[in-house]
N, C-alpha and C. Protein backbone atom coordinates (compact mmCIF):
# COMPACT_ATOMS: atom_id res chain seq x y z
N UNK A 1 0.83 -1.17 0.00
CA UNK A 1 0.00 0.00 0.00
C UNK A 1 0.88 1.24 0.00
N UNK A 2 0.54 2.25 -1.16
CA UNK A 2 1.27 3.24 -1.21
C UNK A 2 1.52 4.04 -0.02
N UNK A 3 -0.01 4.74 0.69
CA UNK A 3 -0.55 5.07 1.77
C UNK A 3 -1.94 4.70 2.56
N UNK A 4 -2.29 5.11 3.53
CA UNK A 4 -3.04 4.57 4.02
C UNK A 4 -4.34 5.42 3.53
N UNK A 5 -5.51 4.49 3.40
CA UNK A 5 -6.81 4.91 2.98
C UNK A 5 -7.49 4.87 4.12
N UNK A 6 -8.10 5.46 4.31
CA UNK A 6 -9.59 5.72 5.51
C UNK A 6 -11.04 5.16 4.78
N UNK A 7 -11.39 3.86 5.53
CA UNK A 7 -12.65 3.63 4.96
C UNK A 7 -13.85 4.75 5.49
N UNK A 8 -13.79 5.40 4.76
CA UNK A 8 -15.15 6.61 5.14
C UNK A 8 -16.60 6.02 4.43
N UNK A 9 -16.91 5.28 3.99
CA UNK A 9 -18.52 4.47 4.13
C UNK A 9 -18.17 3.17 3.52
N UNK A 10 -19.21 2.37 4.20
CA UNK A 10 -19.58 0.98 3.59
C UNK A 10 -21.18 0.93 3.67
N UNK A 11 -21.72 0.16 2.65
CA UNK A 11 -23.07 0.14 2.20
C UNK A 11 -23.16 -1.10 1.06
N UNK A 12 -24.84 -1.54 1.23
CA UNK A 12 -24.67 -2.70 0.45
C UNK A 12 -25.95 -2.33 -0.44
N UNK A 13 -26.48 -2.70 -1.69
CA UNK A 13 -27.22 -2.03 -2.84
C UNK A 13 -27.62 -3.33 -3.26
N UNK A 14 -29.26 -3.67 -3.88
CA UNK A 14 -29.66 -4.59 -4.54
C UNK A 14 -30.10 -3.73 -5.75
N UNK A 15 -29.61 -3.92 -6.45
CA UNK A 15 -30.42 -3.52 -7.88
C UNK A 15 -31.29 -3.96 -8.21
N UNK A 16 -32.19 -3.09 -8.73
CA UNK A 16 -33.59 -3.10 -8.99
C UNK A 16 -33.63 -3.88 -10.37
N UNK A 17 -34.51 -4.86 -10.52
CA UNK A 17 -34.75 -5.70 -11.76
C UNK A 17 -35.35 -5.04 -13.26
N UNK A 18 -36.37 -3.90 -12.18
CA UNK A 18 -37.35 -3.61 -13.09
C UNK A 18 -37.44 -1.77 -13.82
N UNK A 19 -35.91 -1.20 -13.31
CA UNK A 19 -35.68 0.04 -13.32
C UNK A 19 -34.32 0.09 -14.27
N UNK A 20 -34.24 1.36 -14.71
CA UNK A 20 -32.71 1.89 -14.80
C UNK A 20 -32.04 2.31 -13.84
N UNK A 21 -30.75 2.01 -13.70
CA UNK A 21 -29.79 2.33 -12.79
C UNK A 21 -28.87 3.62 -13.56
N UNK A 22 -28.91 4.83 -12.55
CA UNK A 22 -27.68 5.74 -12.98
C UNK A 22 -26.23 5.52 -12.33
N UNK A 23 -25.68 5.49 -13.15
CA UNK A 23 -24.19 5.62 -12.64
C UNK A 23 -24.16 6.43 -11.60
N UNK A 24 -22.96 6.63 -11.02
CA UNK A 24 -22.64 7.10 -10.39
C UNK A 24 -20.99 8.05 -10.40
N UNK A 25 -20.56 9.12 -10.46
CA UNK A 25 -19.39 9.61 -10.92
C UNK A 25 -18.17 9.68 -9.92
N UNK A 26 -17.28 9.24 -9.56
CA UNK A 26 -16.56 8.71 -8.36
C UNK A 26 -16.17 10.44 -8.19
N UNK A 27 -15.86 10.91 -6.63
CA UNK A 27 -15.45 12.43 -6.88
C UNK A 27 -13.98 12.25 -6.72
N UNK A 28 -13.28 13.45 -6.89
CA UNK A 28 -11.77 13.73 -6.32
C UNK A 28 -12.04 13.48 -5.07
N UNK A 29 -10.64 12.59 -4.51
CA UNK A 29 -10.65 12.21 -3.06
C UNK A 29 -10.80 10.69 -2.81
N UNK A 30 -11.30 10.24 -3.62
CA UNK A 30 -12.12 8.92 -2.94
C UNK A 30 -11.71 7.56 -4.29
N UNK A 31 -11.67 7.06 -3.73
CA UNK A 31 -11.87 5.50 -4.42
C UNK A 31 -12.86 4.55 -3.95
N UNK A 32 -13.53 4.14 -4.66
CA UNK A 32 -15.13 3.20 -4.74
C UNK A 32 -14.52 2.03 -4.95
N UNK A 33 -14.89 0.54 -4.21
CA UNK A 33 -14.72 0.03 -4.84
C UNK A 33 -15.59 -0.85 -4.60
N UNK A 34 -16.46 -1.87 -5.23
CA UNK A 34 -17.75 -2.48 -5.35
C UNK A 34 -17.33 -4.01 -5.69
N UNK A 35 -18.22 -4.86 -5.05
CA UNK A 35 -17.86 -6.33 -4.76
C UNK A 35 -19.41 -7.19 -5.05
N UNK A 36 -19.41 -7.72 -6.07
CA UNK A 36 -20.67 -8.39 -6.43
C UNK A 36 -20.68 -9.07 -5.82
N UNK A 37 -22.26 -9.79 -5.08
CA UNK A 37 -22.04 -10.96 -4.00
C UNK A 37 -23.53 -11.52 -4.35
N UNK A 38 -24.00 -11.20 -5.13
CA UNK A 38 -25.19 -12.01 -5.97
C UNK A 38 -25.55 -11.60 -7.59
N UNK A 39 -26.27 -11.87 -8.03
CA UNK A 39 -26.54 -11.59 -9.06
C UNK A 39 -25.55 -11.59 -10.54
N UNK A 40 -26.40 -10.65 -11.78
CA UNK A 40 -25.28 -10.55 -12.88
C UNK A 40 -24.93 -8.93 -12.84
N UNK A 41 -23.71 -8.86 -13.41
CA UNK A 41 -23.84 -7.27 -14.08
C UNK A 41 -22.93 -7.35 -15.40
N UNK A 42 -23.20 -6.40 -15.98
CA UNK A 42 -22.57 -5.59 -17.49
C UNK A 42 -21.82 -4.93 -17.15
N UNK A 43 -20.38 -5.15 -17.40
CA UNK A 43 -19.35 -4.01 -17.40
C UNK A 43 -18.89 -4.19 -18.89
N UNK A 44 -18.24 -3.15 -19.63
CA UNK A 44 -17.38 -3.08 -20.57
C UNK A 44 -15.83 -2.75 -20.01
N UNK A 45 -15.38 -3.91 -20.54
CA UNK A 45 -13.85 -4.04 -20.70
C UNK A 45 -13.08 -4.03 -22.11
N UNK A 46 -11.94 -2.85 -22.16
CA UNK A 46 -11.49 -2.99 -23.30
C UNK A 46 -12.55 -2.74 -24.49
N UNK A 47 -13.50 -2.30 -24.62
CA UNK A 47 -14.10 -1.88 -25.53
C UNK A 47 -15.72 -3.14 -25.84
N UNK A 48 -15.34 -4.08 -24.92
CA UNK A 48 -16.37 -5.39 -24.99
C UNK A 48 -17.18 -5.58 -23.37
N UNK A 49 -18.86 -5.23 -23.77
CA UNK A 49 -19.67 -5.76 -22.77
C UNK A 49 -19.46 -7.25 -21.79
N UNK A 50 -18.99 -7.28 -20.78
CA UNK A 50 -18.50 -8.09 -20.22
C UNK A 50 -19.74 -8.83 -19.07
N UNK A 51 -20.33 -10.09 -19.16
CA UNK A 51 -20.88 -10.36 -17.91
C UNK A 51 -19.90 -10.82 -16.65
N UNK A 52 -20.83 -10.33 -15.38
CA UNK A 52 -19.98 -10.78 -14.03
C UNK A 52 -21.01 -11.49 -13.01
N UNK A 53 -20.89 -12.07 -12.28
CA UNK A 53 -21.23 -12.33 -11.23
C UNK A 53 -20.45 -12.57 -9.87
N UNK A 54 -20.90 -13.05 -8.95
CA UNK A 54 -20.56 -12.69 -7.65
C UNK A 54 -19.32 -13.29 -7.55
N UNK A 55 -18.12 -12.11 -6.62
CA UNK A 55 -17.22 -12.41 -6.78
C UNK A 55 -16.22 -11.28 -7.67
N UNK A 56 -16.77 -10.58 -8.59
CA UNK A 56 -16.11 -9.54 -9.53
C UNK A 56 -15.98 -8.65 -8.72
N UNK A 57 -15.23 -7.87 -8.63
CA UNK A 57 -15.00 -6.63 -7.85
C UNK A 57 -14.45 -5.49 -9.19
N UNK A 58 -15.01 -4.26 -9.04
CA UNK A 58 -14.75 -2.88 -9.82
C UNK A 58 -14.06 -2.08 -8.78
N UNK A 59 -12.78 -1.53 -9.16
CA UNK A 59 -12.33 -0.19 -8.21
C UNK A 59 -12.03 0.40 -9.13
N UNK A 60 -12.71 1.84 -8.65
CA UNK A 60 -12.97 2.99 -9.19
C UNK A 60 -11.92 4.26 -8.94
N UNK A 61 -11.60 5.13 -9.14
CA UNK A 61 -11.07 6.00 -9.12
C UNK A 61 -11.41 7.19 -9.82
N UNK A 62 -11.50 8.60 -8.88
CA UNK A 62 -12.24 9.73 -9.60
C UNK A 62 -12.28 9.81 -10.92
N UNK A 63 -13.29 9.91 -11.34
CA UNK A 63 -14.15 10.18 -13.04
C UNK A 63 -14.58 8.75 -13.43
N UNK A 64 -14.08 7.84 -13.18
CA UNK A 64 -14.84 6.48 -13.29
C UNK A 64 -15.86 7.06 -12.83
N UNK A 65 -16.90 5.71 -13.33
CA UNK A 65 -18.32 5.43 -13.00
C UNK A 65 -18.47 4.27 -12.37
N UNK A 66 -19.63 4.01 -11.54
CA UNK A 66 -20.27 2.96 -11.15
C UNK A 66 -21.00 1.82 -11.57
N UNK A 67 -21.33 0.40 -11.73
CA UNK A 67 -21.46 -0.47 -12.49
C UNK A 67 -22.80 0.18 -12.49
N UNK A 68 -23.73 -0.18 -13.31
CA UNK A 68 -25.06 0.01 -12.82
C UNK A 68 -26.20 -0.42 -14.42
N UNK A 69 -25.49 -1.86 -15.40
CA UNK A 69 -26.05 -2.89 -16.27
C UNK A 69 -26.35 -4.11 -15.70
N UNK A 70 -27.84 -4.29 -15.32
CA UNK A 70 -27.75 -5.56 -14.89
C UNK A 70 -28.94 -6.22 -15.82
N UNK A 71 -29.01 -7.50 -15.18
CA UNK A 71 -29.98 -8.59 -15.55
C UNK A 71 -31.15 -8.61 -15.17
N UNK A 72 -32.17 -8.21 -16.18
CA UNK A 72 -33.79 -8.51 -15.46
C UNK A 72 -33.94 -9.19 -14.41
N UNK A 73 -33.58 -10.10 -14.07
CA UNK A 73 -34.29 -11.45 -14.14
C UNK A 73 -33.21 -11.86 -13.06
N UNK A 74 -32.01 -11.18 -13.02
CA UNK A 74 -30.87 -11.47 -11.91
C UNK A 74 -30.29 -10.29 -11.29
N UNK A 75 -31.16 -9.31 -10.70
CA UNK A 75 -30.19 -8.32 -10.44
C UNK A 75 -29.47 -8.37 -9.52
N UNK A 76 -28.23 -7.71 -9.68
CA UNK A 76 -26.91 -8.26 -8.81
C UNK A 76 -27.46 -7.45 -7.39
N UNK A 77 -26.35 -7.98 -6.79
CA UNK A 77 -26.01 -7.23 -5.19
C UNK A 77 -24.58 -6.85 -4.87
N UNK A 78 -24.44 -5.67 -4.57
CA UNK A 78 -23.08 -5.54 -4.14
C UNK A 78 -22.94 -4.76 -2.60
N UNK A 79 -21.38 -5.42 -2.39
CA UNK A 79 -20.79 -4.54 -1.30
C UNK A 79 -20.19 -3.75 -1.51
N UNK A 80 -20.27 -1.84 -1.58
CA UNK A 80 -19.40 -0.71 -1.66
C UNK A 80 -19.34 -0.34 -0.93
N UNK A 81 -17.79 -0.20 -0.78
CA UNK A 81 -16.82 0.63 0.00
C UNK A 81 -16.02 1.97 -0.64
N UNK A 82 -16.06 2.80 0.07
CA UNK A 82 -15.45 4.07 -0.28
C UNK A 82 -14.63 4.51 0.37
N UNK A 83 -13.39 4.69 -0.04
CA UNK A 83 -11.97 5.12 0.84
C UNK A 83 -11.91 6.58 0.21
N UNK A 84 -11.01 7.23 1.60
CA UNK A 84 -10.18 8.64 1.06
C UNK A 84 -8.92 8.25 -0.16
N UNK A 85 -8.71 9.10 -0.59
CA UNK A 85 -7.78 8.78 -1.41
C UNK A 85 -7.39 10.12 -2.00
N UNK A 86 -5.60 10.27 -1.96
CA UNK A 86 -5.13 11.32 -2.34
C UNK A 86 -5.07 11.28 -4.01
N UNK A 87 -5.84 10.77 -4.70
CA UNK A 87 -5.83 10.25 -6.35
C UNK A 87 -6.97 12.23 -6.63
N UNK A 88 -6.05 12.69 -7.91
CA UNK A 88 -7.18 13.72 -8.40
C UNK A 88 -8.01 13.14 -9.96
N UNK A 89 -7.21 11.80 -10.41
CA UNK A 89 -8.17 11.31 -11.99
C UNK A 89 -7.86 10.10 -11.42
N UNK A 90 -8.49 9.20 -12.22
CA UNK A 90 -8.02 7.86 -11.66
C UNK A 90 -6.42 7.10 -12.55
N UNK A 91 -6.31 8.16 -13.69
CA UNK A 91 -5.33 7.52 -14.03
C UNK A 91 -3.29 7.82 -12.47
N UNK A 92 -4.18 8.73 -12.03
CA UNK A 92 -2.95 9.22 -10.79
C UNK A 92 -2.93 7.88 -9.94
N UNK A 93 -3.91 6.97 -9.98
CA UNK A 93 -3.62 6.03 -8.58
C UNK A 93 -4.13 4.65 -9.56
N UNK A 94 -4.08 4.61 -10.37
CA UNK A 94 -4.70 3.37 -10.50
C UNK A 94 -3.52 2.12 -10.93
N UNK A 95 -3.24 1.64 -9.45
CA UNK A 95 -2.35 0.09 -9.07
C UNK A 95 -2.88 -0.91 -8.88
N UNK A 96 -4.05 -0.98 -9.30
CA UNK A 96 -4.86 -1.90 -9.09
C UNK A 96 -5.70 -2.70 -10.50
N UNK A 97 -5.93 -3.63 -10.45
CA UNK A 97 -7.11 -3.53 -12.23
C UNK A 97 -8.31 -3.10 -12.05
N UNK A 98 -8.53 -2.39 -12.50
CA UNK A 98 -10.09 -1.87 -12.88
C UNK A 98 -11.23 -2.69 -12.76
N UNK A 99 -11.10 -4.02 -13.27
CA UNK A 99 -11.72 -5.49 -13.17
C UNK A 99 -11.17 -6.66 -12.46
N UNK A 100 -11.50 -7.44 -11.34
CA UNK A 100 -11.12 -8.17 -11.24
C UNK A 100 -12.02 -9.43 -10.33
N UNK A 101 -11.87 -10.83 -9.65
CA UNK A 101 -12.64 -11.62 -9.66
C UNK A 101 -11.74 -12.20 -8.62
N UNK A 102 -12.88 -12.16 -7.21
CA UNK A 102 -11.88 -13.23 -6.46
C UNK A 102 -12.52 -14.78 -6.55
N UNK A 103 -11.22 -15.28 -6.05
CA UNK A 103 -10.91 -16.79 -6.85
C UNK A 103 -12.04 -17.76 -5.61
N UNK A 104 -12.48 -17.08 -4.28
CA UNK A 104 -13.59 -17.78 -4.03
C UNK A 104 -14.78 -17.19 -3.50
N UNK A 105 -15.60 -17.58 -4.47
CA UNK A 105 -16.55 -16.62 -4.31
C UNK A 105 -17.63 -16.24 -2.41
N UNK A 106 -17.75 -18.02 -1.61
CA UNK A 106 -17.58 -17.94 -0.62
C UNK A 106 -17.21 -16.90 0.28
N UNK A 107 -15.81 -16.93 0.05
CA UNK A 107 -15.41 -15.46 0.53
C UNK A 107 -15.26 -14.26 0.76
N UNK A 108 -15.75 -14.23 -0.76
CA UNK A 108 -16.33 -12.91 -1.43
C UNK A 108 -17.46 -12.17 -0.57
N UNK A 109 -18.80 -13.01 -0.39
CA UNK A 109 -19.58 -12.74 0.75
C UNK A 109 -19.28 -12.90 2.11
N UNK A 110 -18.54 -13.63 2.38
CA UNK A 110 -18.41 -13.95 3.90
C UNK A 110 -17.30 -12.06 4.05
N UNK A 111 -16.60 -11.69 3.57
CA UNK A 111 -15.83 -10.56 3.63
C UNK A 111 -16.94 -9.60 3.51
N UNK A 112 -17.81 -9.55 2.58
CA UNK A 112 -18.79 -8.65 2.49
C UNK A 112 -20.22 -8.36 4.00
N UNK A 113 -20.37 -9.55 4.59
CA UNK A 113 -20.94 -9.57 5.72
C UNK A 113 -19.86 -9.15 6.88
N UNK A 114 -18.86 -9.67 6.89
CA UNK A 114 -17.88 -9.21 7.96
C UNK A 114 -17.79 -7.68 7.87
N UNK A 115 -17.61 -7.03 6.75
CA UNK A 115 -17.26 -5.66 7.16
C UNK A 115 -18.20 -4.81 6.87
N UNK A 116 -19.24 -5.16 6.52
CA UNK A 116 -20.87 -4.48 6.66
C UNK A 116 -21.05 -4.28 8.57
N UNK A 117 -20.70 -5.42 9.35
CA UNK A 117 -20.73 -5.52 10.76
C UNK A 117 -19.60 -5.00 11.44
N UNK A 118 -18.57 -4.94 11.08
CA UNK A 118 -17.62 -4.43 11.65
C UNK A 118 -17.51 -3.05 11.72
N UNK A 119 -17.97 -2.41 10.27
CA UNK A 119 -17.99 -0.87 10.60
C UNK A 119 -19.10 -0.14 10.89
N UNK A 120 -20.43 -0.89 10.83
CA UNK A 120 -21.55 -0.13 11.35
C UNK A 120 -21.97 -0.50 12.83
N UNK A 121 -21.05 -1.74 13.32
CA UNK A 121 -21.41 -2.17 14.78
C UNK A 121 -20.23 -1.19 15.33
N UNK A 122 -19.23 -0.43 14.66
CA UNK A 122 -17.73 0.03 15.19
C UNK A 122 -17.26 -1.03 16.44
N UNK A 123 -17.15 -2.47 15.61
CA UNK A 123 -16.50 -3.93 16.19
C UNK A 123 -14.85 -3.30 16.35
N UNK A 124 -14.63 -2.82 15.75
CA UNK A 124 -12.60 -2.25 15.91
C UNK A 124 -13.04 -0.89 15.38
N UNK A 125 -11.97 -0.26 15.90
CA UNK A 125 -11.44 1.12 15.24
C UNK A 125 -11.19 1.33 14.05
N UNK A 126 -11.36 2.47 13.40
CA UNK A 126 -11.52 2.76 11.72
C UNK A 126 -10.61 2.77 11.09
N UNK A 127 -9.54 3.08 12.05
CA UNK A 127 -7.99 2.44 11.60
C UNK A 127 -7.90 1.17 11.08
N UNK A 128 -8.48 0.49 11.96
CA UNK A 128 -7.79 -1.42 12.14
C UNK A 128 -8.74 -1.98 11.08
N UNK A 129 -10.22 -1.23 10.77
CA UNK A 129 -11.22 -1.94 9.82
C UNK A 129 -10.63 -1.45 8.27
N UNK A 130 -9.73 0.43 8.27
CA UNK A 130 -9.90 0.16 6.87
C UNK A 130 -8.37 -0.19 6.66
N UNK A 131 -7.60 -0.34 7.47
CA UNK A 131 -6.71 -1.48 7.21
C UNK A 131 -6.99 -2.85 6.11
N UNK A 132 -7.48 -3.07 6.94
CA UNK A 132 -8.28 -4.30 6.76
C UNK A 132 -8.93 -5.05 5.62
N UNK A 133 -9.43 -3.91 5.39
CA UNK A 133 -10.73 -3.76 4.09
C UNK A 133 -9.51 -3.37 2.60
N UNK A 134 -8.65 -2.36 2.77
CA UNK A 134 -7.89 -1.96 1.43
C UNK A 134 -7.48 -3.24 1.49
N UNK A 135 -6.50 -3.79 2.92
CA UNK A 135 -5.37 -4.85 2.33
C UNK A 135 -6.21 -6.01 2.23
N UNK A 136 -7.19 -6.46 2.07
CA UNK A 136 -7.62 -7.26 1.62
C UNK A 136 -8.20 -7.59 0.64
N UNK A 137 -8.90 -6.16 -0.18
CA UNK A 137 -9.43 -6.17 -1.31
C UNK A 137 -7.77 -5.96 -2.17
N UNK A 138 -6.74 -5.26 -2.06
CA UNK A 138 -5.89 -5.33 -2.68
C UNK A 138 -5.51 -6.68 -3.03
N UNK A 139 -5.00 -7.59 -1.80
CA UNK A 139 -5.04 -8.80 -2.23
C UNK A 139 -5.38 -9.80 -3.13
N UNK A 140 -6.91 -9.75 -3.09
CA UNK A 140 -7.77 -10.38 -3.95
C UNK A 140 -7.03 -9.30 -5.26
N UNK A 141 -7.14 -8.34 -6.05
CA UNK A 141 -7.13 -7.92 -7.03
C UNK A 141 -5.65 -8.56 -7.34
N UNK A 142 -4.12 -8.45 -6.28
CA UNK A 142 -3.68 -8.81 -6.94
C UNK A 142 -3.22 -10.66 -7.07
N UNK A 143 -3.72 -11.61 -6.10
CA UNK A 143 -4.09 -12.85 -6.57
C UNK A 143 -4.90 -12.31 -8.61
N UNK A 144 -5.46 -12.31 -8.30
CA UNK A 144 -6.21 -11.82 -9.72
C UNK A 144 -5.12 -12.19 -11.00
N UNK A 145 -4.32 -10.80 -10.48
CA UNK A 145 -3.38 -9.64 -11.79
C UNK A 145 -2.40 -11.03 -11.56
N UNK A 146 -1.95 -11.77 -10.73
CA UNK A 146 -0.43 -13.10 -10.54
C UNK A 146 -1.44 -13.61 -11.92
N UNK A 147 -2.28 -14.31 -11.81
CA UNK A 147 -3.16 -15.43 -12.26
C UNK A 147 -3.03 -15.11 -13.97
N UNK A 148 -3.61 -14.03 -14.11
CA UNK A 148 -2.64 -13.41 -15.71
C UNK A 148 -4.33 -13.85 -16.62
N UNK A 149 -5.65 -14.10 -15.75
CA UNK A 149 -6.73 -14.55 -16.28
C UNK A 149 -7.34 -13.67 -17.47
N UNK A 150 -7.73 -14.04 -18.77
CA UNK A 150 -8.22 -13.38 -19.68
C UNK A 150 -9.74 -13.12 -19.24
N UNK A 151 -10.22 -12.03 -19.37
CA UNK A 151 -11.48 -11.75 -18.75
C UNK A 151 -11.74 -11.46 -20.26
């Protein structure tokens, strides 16, 4: 970790089946980063509509957008988290992939329930949770980026 991030919110979102979803525009300051734990979604990668399901994680960085293509019939669920971040575009901080998929999805939710409880019960200090939360989602992204997986 370059420096340390401050998890300043966590929140969890079911997308609506039967609506449009607006993006969302990440601001200066902050990095988003969103963790599917049900459902499908539409991202474009590289220029190609990509399906995901649970388990994909998006980190965002100011002027990115928020996923927000899903499946009638499956709309996803995610866990977002939002850190401080000294980034002013996202091309200034982005060490991370833009796309990536942890390798069990299990976990994927069980991490997503753990720190939904940890920071709204304040179970540890905001230090020790967004510790916690970057170096672990870093992790997963870069297990990911080792793996060398064609998405």
């Amino acid at each position: 970790m370059k420096s340390f991030h401050d998890l300043a919110h966590v929140g969890y979102y079911r997308a609506p089946g039967d609506s449009e979803i607006k993006p969302h525009a990440i601001a200066e300051g902050f990095e988003y980063i969103e963790l599917v734990t049900a459902g499908k979604v539409f991202f474009e990668v590289e220029g190609h509509e990509l399906e995901f399901g649970c388990g994909a994680m998006f980190w965002h960085l100011p002027s990115d957008c928020t996923i927000h293509k899903t499946d009638p019939d499956n709309p996803y669920e995610r866990l977002c988290l939002k850190f401080s971040s000294s980034a002013k575009r996202s091309s200034d901080l982005r060490t991370h992939p833009r796309v990536s998929v942890w390798r069990n999805k299990d976990e994927a939710v069980s991490f997503s329930n753990i720190i939904i409880d940890v920071f709204h019960n304040n179970i540890l200090g905001k230090k020790e949770t967004s510790y916690y939360a970057y170096s672990r989602l870093s992790w997963e992204a870069g297990l990911f980026s080792a793996a060398k997986p064609s998405l």
